[in-house]
Each structure stands twice: as C-alpha cells, then as structure tokens.
N, C-alpha and C. Protein backbone atom coordinates (compact mmCIF):
# COMPACT_ATOMS: atom_id res chain seq x y z
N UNK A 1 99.10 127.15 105.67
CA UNK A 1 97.91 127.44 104.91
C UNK A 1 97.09 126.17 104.76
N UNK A 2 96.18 126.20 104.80
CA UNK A 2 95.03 125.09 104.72
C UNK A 2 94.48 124.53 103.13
N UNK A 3 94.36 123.82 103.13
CA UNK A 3 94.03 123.10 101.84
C UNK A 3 92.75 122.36 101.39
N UNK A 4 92.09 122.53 100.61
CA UNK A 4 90.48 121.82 100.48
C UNK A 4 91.50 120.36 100.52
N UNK A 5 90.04 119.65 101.06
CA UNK A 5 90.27 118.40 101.34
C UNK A 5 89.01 117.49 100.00
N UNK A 6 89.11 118.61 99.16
CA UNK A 6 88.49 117.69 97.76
C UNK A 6 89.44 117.39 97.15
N UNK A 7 89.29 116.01 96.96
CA UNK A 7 89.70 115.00 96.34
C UNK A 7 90.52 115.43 95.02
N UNK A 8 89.26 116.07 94.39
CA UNK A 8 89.83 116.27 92.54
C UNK A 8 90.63 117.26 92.58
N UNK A 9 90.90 117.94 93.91
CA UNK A 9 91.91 118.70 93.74
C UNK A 9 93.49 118.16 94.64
N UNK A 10 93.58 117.56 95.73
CA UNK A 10 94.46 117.02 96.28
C UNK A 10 95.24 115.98 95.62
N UNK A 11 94.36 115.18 95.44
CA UNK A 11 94.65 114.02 94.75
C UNK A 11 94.41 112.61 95.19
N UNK A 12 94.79 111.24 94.69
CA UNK A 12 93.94 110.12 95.17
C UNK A 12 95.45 108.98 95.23
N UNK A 13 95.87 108.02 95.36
CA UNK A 13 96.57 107.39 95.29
C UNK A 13 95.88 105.62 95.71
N UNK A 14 96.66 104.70 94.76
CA UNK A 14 96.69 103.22 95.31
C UNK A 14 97.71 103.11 95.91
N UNK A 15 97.37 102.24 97.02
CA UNK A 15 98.74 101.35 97.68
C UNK A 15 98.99 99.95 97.78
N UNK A 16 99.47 99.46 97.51
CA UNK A 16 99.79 98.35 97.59
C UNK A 16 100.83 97.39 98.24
N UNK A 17 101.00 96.59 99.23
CA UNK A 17 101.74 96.22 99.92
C UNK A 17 101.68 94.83 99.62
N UNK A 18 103.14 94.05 99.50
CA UNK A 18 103.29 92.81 98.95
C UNK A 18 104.66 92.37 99.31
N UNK A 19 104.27 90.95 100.12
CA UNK A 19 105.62 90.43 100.22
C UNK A 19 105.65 89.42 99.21
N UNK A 20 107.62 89.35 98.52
CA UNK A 20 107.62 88.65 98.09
C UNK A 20 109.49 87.89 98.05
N UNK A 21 109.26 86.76 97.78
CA UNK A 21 110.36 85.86 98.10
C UNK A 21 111.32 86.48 97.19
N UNK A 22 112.51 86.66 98.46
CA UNK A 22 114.13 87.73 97.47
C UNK A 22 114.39 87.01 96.49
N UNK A 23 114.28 85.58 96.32
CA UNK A 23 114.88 85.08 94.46
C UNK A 23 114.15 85.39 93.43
N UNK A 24 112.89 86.03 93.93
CA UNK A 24 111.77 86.88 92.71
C UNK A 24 111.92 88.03 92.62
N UNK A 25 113.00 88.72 93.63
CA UNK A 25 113.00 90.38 93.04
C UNK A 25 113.18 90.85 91.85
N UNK A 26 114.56 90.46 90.77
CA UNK A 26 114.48 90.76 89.42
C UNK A 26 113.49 90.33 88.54
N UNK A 27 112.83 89.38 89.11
CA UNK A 27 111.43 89.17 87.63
C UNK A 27 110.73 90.05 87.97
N UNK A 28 109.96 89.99 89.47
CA UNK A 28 108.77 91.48 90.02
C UNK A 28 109.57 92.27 89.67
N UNK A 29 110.07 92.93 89.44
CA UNK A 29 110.84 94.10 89.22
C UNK A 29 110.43 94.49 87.84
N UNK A 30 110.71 93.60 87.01
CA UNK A 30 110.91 93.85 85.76
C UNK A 30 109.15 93.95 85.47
N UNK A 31 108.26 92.90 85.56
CA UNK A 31 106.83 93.08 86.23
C UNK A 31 106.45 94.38 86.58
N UNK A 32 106.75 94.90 87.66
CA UNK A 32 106.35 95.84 88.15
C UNK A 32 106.53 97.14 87.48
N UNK A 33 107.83 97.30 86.42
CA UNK A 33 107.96 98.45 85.72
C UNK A 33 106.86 98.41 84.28
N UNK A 34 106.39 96.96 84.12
CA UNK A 34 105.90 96.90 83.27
C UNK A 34 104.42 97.16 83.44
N UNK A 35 103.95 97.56 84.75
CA UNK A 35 102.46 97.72 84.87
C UNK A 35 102.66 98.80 85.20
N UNK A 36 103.51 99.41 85.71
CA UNK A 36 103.71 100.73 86.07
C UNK A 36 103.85 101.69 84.41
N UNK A 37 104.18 101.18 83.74
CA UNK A 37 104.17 101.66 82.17
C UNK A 37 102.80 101.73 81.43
N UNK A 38 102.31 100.82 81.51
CA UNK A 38 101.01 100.38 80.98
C UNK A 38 99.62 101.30 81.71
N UNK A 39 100.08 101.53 83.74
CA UNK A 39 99.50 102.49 83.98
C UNK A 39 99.63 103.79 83.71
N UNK A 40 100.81 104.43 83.30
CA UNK A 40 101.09 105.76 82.91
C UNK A 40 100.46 105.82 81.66
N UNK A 41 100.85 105.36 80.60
CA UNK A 41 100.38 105.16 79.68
C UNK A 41 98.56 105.30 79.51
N UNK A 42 97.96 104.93 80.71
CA UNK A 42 96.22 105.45 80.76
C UNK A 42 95.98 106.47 81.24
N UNK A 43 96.86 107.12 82.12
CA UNK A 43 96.61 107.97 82.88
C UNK A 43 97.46 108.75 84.16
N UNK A 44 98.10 107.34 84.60
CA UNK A 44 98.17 107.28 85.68
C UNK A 44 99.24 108.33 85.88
N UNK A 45 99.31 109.41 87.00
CA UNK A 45 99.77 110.70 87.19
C UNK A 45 101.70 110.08 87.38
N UNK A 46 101.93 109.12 88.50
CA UNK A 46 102.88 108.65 89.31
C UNK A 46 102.67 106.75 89.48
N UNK A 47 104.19 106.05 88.75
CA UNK A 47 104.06 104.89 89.46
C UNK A 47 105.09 104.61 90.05
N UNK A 48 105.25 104.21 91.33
CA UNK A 48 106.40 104.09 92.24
C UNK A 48 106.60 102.53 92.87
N UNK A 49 107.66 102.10 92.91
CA UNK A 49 107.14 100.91 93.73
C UNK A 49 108.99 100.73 94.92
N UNK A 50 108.53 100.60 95.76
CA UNK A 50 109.45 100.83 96.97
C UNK A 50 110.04 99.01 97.69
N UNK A 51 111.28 98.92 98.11
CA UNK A 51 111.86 97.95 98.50
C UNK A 51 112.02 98.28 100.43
N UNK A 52 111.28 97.36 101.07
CA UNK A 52 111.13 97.88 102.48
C UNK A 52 112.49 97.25 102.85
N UNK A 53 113.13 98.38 103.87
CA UNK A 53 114.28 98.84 104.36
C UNK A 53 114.42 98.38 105.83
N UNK A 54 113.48 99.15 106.71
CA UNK A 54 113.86 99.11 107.86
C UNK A 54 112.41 99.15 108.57
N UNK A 55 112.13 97.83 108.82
CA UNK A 55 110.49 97.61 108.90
C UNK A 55 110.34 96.95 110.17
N UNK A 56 110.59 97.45 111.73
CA UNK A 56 110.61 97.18 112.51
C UNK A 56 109.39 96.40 112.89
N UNK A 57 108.45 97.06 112.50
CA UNK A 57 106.71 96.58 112.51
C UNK A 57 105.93 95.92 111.57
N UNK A 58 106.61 95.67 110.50
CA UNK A 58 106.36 94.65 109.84
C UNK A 58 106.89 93.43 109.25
N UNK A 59 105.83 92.31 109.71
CA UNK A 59 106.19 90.65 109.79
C UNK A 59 106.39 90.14 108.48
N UNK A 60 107.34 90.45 107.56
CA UNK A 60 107.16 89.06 106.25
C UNK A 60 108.14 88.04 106.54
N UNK A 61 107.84 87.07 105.57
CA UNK A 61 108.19 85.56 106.61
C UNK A 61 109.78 85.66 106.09
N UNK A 62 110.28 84.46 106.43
CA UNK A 62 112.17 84.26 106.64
C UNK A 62 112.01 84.51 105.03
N UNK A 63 112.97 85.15 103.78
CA UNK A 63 113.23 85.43 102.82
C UNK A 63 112.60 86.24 101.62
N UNK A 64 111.42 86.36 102.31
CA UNK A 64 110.44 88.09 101.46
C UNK A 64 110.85 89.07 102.07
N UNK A 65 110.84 90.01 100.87
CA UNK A 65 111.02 91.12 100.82
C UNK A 65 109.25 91.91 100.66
N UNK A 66 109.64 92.82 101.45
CA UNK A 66 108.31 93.63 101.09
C UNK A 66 108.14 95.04 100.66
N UNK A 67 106.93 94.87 99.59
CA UNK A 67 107.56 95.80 98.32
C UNK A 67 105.89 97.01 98.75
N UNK A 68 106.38 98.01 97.92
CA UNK A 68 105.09 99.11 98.37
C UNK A 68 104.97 99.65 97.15
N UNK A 69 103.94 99.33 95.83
CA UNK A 69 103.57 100.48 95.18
C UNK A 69 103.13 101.46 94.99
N UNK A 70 103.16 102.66 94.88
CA UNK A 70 102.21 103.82 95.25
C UNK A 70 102.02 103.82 93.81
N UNK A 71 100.32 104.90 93.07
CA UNK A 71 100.46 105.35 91.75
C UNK A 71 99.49 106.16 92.20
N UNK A 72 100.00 107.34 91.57
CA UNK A 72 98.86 108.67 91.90
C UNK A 72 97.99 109.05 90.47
N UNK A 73 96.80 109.45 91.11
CA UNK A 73 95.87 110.01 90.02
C UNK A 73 95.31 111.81 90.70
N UNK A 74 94.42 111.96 90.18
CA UNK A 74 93.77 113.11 90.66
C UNK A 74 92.53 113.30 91.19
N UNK A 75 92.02 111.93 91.17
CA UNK A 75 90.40 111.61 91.66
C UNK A 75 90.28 110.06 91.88
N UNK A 76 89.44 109.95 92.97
CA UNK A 76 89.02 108.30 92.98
C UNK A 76 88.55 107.88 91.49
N UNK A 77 87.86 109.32 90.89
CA UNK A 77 87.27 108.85 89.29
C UNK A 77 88.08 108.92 88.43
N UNK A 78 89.46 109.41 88.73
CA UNK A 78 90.23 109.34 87.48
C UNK A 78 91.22 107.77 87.98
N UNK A 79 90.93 107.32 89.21
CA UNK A 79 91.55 105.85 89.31
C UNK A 79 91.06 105.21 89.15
N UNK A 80 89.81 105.39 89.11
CA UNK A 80 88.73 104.29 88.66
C UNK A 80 88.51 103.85 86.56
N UNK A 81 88.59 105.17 86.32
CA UNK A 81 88.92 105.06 84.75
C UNK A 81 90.46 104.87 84.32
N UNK A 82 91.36 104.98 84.90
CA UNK A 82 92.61 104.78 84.43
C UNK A 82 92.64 103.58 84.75
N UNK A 83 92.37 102.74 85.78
CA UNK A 83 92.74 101.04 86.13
C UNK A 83 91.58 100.37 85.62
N UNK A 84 90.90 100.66 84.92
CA UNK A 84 89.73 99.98 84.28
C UNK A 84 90.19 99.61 83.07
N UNK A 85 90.89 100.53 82.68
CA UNK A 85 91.50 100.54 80.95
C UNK A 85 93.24 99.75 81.48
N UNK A 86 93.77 99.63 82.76
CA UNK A 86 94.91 98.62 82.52
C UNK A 86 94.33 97.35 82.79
N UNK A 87 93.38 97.63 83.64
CA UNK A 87 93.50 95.23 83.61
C UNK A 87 92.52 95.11 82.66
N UNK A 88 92.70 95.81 81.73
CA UNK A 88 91.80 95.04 80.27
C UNK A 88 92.97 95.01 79.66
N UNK A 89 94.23 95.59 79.78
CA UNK A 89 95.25 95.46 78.45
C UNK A 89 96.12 94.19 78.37
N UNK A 90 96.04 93.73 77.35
CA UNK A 90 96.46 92.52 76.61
C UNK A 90 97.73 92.51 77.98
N UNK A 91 99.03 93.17 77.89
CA UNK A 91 100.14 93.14 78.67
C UNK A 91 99.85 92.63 80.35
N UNK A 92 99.35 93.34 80.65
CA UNK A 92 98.45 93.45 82.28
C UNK A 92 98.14 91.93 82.26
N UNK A 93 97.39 91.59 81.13
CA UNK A 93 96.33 90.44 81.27
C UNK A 93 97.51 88.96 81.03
N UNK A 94 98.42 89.59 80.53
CA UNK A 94 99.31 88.17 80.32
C UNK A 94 100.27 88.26 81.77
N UNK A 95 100.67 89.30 82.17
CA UNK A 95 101.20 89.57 83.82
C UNK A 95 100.27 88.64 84.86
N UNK A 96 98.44 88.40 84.88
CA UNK A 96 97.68 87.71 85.74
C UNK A 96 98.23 86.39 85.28
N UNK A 97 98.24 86.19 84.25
CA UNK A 97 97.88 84.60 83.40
C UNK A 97 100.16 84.14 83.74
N UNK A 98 100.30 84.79 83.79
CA UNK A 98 101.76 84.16 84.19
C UNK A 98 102.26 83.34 85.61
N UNK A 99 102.92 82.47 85.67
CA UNK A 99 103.57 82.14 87.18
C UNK A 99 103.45 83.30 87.70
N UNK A 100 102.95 83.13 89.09
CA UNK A 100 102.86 84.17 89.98
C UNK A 100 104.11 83.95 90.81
N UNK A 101 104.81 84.95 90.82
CA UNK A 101 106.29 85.49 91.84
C UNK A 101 105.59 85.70 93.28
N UNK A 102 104.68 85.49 94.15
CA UNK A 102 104.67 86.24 95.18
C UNK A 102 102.95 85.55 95.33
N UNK A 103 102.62 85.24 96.58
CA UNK A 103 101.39 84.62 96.81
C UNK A 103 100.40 85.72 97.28
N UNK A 104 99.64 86.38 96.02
CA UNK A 104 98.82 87.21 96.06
C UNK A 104 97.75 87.16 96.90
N UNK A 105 97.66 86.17 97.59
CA UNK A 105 96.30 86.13 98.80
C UNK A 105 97.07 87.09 99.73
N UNK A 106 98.44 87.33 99.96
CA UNK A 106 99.13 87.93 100.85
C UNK A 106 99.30 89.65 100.71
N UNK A 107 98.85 90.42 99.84
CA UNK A 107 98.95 91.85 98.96
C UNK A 107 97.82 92.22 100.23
N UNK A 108 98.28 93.00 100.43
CA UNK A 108 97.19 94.61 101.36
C UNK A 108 97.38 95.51 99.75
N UNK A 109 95.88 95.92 99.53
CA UNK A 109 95.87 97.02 98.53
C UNK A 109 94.47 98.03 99.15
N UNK A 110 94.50 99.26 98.36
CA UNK A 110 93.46 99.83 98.64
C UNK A 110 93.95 101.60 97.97
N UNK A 111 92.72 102.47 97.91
CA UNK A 111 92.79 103.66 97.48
C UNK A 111 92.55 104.72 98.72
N UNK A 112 93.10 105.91 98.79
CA UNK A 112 93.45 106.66 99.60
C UNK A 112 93.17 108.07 98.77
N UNK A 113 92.72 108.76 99.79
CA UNK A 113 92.35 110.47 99.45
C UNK A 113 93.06 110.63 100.15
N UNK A 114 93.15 112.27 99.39
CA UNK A 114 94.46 113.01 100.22
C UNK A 114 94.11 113.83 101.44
N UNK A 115 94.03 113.87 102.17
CA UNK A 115 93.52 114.75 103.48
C UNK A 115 94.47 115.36 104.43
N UNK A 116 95.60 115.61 104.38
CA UNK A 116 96.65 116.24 104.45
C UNK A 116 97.65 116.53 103.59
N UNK A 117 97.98 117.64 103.52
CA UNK A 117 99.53 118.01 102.40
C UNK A 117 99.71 118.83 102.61
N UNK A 118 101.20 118.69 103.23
CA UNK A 118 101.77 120.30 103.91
C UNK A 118 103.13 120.19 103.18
C-alpha cells in the first residue's frame, strides 16, 4: 500500500554521525542520554543513539568509535520547535560549554523526511 509522502504525516528525523575516541564512550554516553532526555522532554517523539558495529565503509581514525543518533519528530516544524527550545536549556547549554569528548568539526548531522515506509 502506498503512503503520502507528507511529511506531517510520515514523519521527520535528525541524524547525526560522530566519531569519537573509545576512552570517551562512558562520559558521551552518559552526555548523550542526557540530551536525549532534555529532547524528549520538548517534544521529541524518539531519541536513539547507536554504537557502529560493522562499518566496512566507514573511515574513523585508529581508536574512535562511531556513534549515530537518530531522534524522531513528526514535521521538519515540529523539529524545528522542539530543538529550538533544547539548545536554549540551561543543561544542553552547560553540555556545549563543557570539555568536548569528540572533535565536533568531525559530526555529519542533518534532517531527513520520510519518503519511504513499508
């Protein structure tokens, strides 16, 4: 069966791709559940964040690990108002202002519509 390919009904997702050095996994970790909280908490439908396994095709350097967040919403406009209201929150904002675990010039991010779902 075929499915509208509108947005506010499929749904919208961020992704985020990030390598980061294996002696930082338990702090990002702990990090990562904590923005993943802070996003539910606005809105956010789903926060997931994934430990890459078996990544034939992708290059991170000798001792990163590379990590994949997904977080789903229901519209580019409901990701756009739900992540507007986390990197203003005090928590979020002390996560930027902290030692950085992982050299953020290195993050692939971006938002995605849904245009298949079977």
């Amino acid at each position: 069966m075929a499915r509208s390919n509108d947005s506010s009904t499929d749904g919208y997702v961020d992704i985020y791709l990030l390598p980061i050095p294996e002696r930082n996994v338990a702090a990002y970790r702990e990090q990562a559940m904590l923005f993943g909280q802070v996003a539910r908490e606005y809105g956010a439908l789903r926060y997931r964040e994934f430990r890459g396994d078996d990544l034939d095709t992708f290059k991170v350097g000798d001792g990163d690990l590379l990590t994949a967040a997904v977080v789903d919403f229901r519209s580019r406009a409901h990701r756009d108002e739900v992540m507007a209201k986390v990197m203003c929150d005090a928590r979020v904002e002390q996560l930027a202002e902290a030692r950085p675990l992982a050299d953020m010039t290195r993050m692939s991010y971006g938002g995605f519509e849904t245009f298949v779902s079977a």
